[in-house]
Protein backbone atom coordinates (compact mmCIF):
# COMPACT_ATOMS: atom_id res chain seq x y z
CA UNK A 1 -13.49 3.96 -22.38
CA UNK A 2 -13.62 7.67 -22.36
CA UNK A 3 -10.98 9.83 -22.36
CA UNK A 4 -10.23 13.49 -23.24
CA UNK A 5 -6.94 15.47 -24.48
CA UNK A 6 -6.37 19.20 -24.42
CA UNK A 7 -4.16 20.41 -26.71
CA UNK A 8 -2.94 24.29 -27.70
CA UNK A 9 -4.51 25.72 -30.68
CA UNK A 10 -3.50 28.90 -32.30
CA UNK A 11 -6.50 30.59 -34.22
CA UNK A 12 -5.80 33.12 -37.04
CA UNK A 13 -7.37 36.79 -36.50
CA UNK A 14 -10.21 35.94 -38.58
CA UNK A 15 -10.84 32.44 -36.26
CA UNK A 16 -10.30 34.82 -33.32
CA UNK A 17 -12.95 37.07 -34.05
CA UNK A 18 -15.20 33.93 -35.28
CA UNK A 19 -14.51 32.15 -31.85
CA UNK A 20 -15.10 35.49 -29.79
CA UNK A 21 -18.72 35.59 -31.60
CA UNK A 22 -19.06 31.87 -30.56
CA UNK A 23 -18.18 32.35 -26.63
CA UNK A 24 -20.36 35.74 -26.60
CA UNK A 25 -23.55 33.55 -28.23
CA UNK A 26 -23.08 30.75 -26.19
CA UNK A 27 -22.94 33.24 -23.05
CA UNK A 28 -25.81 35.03 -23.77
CA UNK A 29 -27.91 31.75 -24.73
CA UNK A 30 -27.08 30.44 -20.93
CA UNK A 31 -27.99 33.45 -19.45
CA UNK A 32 -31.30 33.86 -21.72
CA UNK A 33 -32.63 30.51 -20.40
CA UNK A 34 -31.39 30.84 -16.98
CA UNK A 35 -33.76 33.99 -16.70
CA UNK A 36 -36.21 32.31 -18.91
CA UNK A 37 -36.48 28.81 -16.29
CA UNK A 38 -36.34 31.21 -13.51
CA UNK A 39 -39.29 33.04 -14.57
CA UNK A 40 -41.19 30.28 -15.96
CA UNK A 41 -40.71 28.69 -12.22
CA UNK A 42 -41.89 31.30 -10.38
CA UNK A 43 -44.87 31.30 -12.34
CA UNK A 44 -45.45 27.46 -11.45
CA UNK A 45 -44.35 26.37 -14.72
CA UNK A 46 -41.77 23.53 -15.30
CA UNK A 47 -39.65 24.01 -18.41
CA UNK A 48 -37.17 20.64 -19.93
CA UNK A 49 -34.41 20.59 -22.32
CA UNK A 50 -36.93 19.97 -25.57
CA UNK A 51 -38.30 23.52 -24.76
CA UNK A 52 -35.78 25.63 -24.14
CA UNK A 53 -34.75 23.83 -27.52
CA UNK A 54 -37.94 25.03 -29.44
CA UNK A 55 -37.83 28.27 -28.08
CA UNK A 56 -34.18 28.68 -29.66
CA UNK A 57 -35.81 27.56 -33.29
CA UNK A 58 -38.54 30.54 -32.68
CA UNK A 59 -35.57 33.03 -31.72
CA UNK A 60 -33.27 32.18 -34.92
CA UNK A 61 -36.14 33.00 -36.84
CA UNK A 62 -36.71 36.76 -35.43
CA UNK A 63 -34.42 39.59 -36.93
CA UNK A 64 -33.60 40.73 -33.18
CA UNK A 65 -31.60 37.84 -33.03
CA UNK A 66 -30.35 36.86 -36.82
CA UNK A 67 -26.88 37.70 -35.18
CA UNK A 68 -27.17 33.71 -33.71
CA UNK A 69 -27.04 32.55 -37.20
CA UNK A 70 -23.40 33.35 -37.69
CA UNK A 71 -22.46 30.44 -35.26
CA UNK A 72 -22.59 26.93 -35.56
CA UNK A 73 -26.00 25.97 -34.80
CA UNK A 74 -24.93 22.43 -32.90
CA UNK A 75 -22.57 24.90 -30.15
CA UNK A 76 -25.71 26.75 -29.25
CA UNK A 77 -27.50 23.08 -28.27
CA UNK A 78 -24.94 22.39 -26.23
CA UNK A 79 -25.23 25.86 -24.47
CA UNK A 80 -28.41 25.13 -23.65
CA UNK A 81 -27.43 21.42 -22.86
CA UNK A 82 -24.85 22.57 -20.11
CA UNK A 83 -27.42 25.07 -19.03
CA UNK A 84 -30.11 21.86 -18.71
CA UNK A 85 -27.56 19.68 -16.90
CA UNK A 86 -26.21 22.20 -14.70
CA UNK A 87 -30.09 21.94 -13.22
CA UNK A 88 -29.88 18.25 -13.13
CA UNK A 89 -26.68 18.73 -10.70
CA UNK A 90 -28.55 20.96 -8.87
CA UNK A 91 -31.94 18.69 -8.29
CA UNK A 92 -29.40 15.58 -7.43
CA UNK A 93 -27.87 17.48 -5.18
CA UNK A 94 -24.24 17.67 -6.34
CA UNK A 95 -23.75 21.50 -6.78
CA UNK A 96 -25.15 24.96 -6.39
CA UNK A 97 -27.81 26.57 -8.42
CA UNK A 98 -26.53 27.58 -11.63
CA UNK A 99 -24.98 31.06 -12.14
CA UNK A 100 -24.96 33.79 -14.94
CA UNK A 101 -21.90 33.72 -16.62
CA UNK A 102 -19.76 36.85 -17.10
CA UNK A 103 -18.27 38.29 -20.57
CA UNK A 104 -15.52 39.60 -18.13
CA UNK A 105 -14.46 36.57 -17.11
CA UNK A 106 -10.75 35.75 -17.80
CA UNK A 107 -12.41 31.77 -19.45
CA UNK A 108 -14.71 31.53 -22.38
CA UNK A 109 -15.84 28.65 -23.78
CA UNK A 110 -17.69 26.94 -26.33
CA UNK A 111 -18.24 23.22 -27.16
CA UNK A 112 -18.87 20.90 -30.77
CA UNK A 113 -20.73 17.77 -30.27
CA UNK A 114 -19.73 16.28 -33.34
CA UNK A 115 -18.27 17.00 -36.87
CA UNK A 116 -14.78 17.16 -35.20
CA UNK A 117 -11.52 15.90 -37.35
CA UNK A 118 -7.89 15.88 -36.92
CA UNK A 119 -5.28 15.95 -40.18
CA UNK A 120 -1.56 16.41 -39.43
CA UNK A 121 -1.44 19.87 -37.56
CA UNK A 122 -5.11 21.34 -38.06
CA UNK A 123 -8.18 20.49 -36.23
CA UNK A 124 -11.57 20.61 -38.36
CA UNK A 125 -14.89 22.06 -36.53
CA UNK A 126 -18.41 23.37 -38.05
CA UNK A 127 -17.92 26.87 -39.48
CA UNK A 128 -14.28 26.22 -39.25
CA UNK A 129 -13.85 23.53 -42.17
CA UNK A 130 -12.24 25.09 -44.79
CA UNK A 131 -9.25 26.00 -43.55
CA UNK A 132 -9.52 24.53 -39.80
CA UNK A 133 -6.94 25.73 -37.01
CA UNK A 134 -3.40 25.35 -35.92
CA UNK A 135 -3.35 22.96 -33.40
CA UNK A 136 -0.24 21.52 -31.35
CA UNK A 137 -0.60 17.97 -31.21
CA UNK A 138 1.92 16.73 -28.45
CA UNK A 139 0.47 13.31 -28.20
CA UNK A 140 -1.88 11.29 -30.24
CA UNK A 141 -5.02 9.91 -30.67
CA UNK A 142 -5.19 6.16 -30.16
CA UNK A 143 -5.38 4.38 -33.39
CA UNK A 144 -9.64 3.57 -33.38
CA UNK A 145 -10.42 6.61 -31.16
CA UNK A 146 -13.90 7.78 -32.03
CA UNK A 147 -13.95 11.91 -31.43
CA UNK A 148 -17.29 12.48 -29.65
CA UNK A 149 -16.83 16.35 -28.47
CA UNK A 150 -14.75 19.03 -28.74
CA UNK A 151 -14.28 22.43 -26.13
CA UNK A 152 -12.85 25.13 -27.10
CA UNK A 153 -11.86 27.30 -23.92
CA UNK A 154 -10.05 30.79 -24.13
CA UNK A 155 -7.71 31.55 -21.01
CA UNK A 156 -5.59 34.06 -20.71
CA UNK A 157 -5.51 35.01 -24.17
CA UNK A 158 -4.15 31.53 -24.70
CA UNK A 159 -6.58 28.92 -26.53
CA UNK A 160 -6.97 25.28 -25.78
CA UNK A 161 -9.35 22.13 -27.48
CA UNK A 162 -10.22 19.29 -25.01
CA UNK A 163 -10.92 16.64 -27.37
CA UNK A 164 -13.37 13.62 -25.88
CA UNK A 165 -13.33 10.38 -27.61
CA UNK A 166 -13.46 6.57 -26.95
CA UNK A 167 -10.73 4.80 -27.50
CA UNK A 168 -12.51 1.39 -27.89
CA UNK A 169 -10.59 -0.26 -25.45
CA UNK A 170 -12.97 -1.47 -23.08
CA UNK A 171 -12.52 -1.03 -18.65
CA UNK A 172 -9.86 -2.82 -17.06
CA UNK A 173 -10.64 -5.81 -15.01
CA UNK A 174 -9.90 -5.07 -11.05
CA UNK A 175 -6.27 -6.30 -10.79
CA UNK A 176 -5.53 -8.95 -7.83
CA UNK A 177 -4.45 -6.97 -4.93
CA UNK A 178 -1.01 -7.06 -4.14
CA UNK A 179 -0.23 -4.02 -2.13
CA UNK A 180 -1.80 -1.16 -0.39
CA UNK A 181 -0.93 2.34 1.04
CA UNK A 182 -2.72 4.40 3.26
CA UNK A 183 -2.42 8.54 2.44
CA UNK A 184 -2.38 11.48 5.18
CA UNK A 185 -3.08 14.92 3.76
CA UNK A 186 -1.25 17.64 5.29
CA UNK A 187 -0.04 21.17 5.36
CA UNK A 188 3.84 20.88 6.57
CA UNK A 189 4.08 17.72 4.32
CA UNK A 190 2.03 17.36 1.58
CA UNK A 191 1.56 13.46 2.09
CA UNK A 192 2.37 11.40 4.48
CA UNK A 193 2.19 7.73 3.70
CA UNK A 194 2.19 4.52 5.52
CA UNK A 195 5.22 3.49 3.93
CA UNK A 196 6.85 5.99 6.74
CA UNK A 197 8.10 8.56 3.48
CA UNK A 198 6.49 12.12 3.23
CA UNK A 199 6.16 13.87 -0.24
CA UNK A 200 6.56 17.51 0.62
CA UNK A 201 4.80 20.33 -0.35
CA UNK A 202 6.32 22.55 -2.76
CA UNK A 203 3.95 25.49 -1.33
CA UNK A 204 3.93 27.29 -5.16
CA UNK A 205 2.03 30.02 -4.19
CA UNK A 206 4.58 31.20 -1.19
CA UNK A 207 7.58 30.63 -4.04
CA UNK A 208 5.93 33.16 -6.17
CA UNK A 209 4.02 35.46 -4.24
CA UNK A 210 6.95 37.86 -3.85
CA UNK A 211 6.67 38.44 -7.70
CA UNK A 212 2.91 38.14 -7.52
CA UNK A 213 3.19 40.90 -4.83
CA UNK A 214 5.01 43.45 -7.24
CA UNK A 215 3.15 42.62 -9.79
CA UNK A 216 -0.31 43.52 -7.85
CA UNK A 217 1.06 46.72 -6.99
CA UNK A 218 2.71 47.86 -9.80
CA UNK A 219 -1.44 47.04 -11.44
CA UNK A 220 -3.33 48.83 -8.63
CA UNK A 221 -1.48 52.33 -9.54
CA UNK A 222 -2.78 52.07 -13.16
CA UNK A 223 -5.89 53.40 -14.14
CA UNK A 224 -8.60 51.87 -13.37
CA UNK A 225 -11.78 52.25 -12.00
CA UNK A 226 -11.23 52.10 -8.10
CA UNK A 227 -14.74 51.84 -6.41
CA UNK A 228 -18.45 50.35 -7.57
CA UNK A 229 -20.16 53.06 -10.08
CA UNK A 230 -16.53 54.83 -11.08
CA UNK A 231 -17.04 55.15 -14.90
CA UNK A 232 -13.14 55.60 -15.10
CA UNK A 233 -12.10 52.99 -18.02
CA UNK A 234 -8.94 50.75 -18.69
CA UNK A 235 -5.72 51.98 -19.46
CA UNK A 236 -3.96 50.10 -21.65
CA UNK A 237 -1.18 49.84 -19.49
CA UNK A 238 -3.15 48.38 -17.20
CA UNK A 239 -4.71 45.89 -19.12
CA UNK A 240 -1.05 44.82 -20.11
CA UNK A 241 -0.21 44.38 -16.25
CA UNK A 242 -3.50 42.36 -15.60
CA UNK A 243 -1.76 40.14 -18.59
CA UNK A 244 1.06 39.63 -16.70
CA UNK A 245 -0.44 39.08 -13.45
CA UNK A 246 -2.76 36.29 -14.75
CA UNK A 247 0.55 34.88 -16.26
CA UNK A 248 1.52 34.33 -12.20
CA UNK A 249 -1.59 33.15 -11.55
CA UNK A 250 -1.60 30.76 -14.14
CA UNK A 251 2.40 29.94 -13.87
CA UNK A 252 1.32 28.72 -9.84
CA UNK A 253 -1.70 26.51 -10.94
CA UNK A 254 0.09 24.53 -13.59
CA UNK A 255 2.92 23.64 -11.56
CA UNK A 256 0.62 22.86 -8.83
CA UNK A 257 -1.87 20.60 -11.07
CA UNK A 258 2.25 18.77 -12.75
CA UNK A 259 2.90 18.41 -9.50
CA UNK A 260 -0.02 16.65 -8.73
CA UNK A 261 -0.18 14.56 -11.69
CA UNK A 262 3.53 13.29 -10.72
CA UNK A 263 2.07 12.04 -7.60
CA UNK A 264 -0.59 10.23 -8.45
CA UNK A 265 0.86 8.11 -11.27
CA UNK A 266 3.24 6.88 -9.41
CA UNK A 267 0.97 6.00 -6.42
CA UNK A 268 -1.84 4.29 -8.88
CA UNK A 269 0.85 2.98 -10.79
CA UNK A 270 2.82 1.00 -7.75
CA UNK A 271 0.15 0.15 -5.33
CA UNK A 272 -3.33 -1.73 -5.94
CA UNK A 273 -5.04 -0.49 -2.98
CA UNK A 274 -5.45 3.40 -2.02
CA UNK A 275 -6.88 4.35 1.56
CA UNK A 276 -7.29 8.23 1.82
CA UNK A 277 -9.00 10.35 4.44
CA UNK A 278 -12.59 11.86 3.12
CA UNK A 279 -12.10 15.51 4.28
CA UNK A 280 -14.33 18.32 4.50
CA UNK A 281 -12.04 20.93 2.46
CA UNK A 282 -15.03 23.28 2.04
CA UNK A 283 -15.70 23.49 5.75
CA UNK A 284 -12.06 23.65 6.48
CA UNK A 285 -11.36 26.02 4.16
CA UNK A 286 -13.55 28.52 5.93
CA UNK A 287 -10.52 28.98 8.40
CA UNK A 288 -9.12 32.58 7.48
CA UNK A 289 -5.68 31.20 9.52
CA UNK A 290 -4.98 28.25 6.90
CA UNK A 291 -7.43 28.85 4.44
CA UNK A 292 -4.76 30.07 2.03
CA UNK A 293 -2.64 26.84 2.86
CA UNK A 294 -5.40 24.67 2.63
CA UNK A 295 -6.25 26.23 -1.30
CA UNK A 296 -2.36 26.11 -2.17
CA UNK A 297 -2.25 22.19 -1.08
CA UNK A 298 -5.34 21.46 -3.46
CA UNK A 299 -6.69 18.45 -1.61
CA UNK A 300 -9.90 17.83 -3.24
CA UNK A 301 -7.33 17.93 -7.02
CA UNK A 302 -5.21 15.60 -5.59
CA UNK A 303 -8.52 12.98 -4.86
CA UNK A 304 -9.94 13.77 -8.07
CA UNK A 305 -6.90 12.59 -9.83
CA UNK A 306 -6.29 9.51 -7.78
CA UNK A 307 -10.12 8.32 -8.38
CA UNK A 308 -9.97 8.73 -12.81
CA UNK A 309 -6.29 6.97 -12.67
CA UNK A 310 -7.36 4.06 -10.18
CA UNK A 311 -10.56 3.49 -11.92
CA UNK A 312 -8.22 3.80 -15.67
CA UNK A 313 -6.18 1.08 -14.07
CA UNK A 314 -8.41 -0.83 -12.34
CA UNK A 315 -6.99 -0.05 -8.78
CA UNK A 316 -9.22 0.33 -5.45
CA UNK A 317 -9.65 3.64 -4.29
CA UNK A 318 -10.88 3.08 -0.01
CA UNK A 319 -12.32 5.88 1.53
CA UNK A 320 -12.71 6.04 4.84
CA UNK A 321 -14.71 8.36 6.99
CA UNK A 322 -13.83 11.95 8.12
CA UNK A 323 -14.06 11.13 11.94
CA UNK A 324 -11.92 8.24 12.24
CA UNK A 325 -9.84 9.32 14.93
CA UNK A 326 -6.58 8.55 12.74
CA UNK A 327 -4.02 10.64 15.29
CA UNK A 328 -5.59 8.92 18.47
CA UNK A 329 -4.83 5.45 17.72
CA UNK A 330 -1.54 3.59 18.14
CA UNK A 331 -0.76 1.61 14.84
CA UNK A 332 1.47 -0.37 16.77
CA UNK A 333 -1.14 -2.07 19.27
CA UNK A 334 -3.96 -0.32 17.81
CA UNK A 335 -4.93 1.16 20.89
CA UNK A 336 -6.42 4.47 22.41
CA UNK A 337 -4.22 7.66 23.23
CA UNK A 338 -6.33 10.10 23.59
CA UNK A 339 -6.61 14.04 21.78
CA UNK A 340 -3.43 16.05 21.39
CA UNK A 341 -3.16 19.59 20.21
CA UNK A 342 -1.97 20.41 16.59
CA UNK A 343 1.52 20.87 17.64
CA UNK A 344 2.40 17.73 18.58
CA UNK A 345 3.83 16.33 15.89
CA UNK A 346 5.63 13.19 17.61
CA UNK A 347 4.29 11.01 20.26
CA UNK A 348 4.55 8.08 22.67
CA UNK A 349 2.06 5.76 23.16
CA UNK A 350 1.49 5.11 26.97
CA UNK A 351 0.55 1.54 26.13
CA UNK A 352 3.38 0.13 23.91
CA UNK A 353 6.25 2.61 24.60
CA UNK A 354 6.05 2.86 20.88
CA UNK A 355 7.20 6.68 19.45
CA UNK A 356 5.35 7.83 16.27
CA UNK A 357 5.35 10.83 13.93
CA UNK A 358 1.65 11.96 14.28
CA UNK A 359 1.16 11.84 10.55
CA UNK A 360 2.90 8.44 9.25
CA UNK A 361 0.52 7.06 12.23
CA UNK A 362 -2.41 8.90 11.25
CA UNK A 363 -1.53 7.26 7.56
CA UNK A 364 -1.08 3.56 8.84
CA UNK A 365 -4.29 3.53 10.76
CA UNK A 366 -6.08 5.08 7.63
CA UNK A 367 -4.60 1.90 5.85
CA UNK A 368 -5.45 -0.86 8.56
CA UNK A 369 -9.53 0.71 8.30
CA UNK A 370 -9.60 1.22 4.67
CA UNK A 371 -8.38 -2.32 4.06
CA UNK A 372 -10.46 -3.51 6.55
CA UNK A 373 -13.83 -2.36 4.66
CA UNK A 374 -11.87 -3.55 1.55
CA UNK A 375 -12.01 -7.22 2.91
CA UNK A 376 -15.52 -7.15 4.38
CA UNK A 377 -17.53 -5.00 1.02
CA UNK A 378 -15.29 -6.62 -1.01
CA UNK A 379 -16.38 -10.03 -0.20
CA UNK A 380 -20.38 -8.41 0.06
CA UNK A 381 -20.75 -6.16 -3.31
CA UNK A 382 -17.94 -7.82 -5.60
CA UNK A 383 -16.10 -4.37 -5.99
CA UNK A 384 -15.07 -3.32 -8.85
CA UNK A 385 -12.40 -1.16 -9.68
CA UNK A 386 -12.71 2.61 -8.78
CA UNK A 387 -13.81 4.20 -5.50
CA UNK A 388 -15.22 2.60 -2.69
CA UNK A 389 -16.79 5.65 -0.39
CA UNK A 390 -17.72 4.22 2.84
CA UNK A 391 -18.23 7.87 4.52
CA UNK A 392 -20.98 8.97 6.87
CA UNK A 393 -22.24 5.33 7.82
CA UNK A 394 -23.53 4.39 4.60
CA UNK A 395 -21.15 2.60 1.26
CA UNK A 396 -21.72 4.11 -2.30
CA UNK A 397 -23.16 0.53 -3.68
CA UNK A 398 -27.10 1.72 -2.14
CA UNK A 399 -27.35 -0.50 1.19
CA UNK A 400 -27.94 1.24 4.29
CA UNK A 401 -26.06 0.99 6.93
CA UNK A 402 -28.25 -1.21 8.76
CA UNK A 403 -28.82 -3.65 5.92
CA UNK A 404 -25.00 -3.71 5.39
CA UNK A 405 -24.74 -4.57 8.98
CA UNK A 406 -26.97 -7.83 8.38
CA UNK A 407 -24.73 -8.94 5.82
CA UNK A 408 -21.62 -8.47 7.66
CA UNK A 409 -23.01 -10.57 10.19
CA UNK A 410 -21.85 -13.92 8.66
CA UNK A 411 -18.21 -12.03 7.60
CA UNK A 412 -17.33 -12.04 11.25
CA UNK A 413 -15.12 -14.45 11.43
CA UNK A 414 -13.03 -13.13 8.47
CA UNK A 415 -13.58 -9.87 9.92
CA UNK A 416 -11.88 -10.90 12.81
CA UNK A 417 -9.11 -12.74 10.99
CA UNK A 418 -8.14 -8.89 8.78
CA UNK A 419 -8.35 -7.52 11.92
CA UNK A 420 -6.30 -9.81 13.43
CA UNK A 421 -3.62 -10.36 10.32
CA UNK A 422 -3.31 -6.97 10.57
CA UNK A 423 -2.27 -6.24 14.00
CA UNK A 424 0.01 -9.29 14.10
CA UNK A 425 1.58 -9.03 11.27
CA UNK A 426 1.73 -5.08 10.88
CA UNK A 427 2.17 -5.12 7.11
CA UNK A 428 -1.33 -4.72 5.43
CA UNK A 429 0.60 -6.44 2.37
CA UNK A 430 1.26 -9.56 4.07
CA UNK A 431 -2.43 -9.14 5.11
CA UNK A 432 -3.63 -8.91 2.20
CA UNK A 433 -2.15 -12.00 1.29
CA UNK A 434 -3.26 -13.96 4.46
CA UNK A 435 -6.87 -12.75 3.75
CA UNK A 436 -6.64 -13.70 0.18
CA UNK A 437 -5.31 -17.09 0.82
């Protein structure tokens, strides 16, 4: 299985300057060929990986660029490697059209496809074997790990390694179900799960944005330049206060992403079944009222994380769609009650009497849906562990949503029996069982 570490480094003066000439080649190579495939298209050309490639060779070779030399040949592949599958992403539809990268930019990187070793407290890379660099190991590599790549990425003046490898160890089997949860993202609380507990939201970026208010002002009234085409350059005193502002900046998104992390092990490490919400974060992000919230909460981190660490443990990740109407339905009788505003946070259902907190019930019914496409395409695909998106009428596994139908046909009667398990027994653990029994 692959896995990757990221561990501090600290690079003498000479590897500095050595690692700034790296980031500034790789750069401008990405930028070259992003001109160079833009061109080439709009002449009605198509231009692949093995080009670009050949047209690197030709460049080495001219004295206007004998400057690329003084890298490692095998990082400038892999600039124009990212480069070719950043297009890929594009054509499959699952980003934006790559963009030019920036010397400016507070991240530089640079990556090593192979000839990567670890000794005690130094890290070995091409044009960096003799001596190698400092690195802080805080955790090891598993005994038969094979090192496949290594990125180096400068942030904040601060250097890092991601090390990938395989550890040899191969997938985890899908464990037997045993217990579920259902997840409700929110604002107020950061979770809210069907377990009737909310995990609040630490809100990092209201904590520190007294200090990161200060510290803004205190770096506007340095010199700078202050509008587009103002030659005026850089104090020094400002570029120490832009330091120390990205020192905020950065202080907010690492407790944010250890918060995070503390969440989802222990939610992939106690339950066996996940159901979570699929939200549009981009679309609801474009709300200027909440749109600083919605950022601070990091919804689409806290997903990430809980699909790598179910699929690591072989846990079931259920997605279920957007438009469910989660805070309309009664998880006590399952039945109808209608829209309410935003500020209604507590309710009574007009059928049952029954009073809910509008999240815990929005998480329940999230749970009683996602296991109920866990019981009906788990019986149909044989799921395996990791995510199971069943989002905008058709599952990840390739059927459409017609076709699926089909097959569901002869599942009705255990359809019918979740259904019913669940709503009689109100504990989508002990319906888990009944199902699996």
């Amino acid at each position: 299985m692959l896995l990757a570490y990221k561990y501090r480094i600290y690079p003498t003066k000479t590897d500095k300057i050595l690692l700034a000439k790296h980031f500034g080649c790789c750069r401008f190579l990405y930028n070259y060929f992003l001109s160079y495939r833009k061109n080439e298209y709009e002449k009605g050309n198509k231009v692949s990986y093995l080009m670009t490639q050949k047209e690197l060779t030709k460049m080495k070779t001219q004295d206007q660029y004998s400057w690329l030399n003084e890298v490692s040949s095998q990082s400038l592949q892999m600039a124009i490697q990212q480069l070719d599958d950043a297009y890929k992403k594009f054509f499959r539809k699952e980003g934006g059209y790559p963009k030019y990268k920036s010397k400016h930019s507070s991240t530089q990187s640079c990556s090593f496809p192979q000839n990567v070793r670890l000794k005690k407290n130094r890290v070995y890379l091409p044009k960096f074997v003799k001596n190698g660099i400092k690195i802080n190991i805080h955790r090891e590599l598993p005994e038969n790990a094979i090192i496949k790549q290594a990125t180096i990425t400068k942030k904040n003046n601060k250097y890092y390694i991601a090390i990938s490898f395989d550890d040899n160890i191969p997938t985890p089997k899908p464990v037997v179900a045993q217990s579920s949860i259902g997840l409700d993202v929110g604002i107020n609380s950061l979770i809210a799960t069907s377990k009737d507990v909310k995990i609040e939201n630490p809100r990092y970026t209201a904590k520190y944005a007294r200090m990161l208010k200060l510290a803004s002002r205190h770096l506007s009234r340095k010199q700078h330049s202050r509008k587009k085409g103002d030659t005026t350059p850089k104090s020094k005193r400002y570029l120490r206060q832009q330091a120390k502002v990205a020192k905020i900046h950065e202080k907010i998104a690492n407790s944010r992403s250890d918060y995070i992390h503390k969440i989802t092990n222990e939610i992939t490490n106690q339950y066996d079944v996940i159901c979570i919400e699929d939200l549009n974060v981009k679309g609801m992000i474009k709300n200027h009222k909440l749109s600083k919230h919605i950022a601070d909460v990091a919804w689409g981190e806290l997903r990430r994380q809980l699909k790598y660490k179910s699929e690591r443990k072989g846990k079931f990740l259920i997605t279920v769609d957007r438009w469910l109407p989660s805070s309309q339905i009664c998880s006590s009788c399952l039945s109808l009650t209608g829209k309410k505003p935003l500020s209604v946070r507590k309710f009574i259902c007009p059928i049952c009497g029954t009073m809910h907190d509008r999240d815990i019930n929005a998480a329940k019914i999230i749970e009683y849906f996602g296991l109920l496409i866990f019981f009906t395409l788990g019986h149909v695909h044989n799921l395996s562990a990791g995510t199971v998106d069943y989002t905008r009428g058709e599952p990840s596994g390739g059927d459409s949503f017609s076709i699926l139908i089909e097959k569901l046909s002869s599942y009705g009667s255990m359809k019918r029996e979740a259904l019913t398990s669940i709503s009689e027994s109100g504990s989508p653990k002990e319906a888990i069982t009944s199902s699996a029994s």
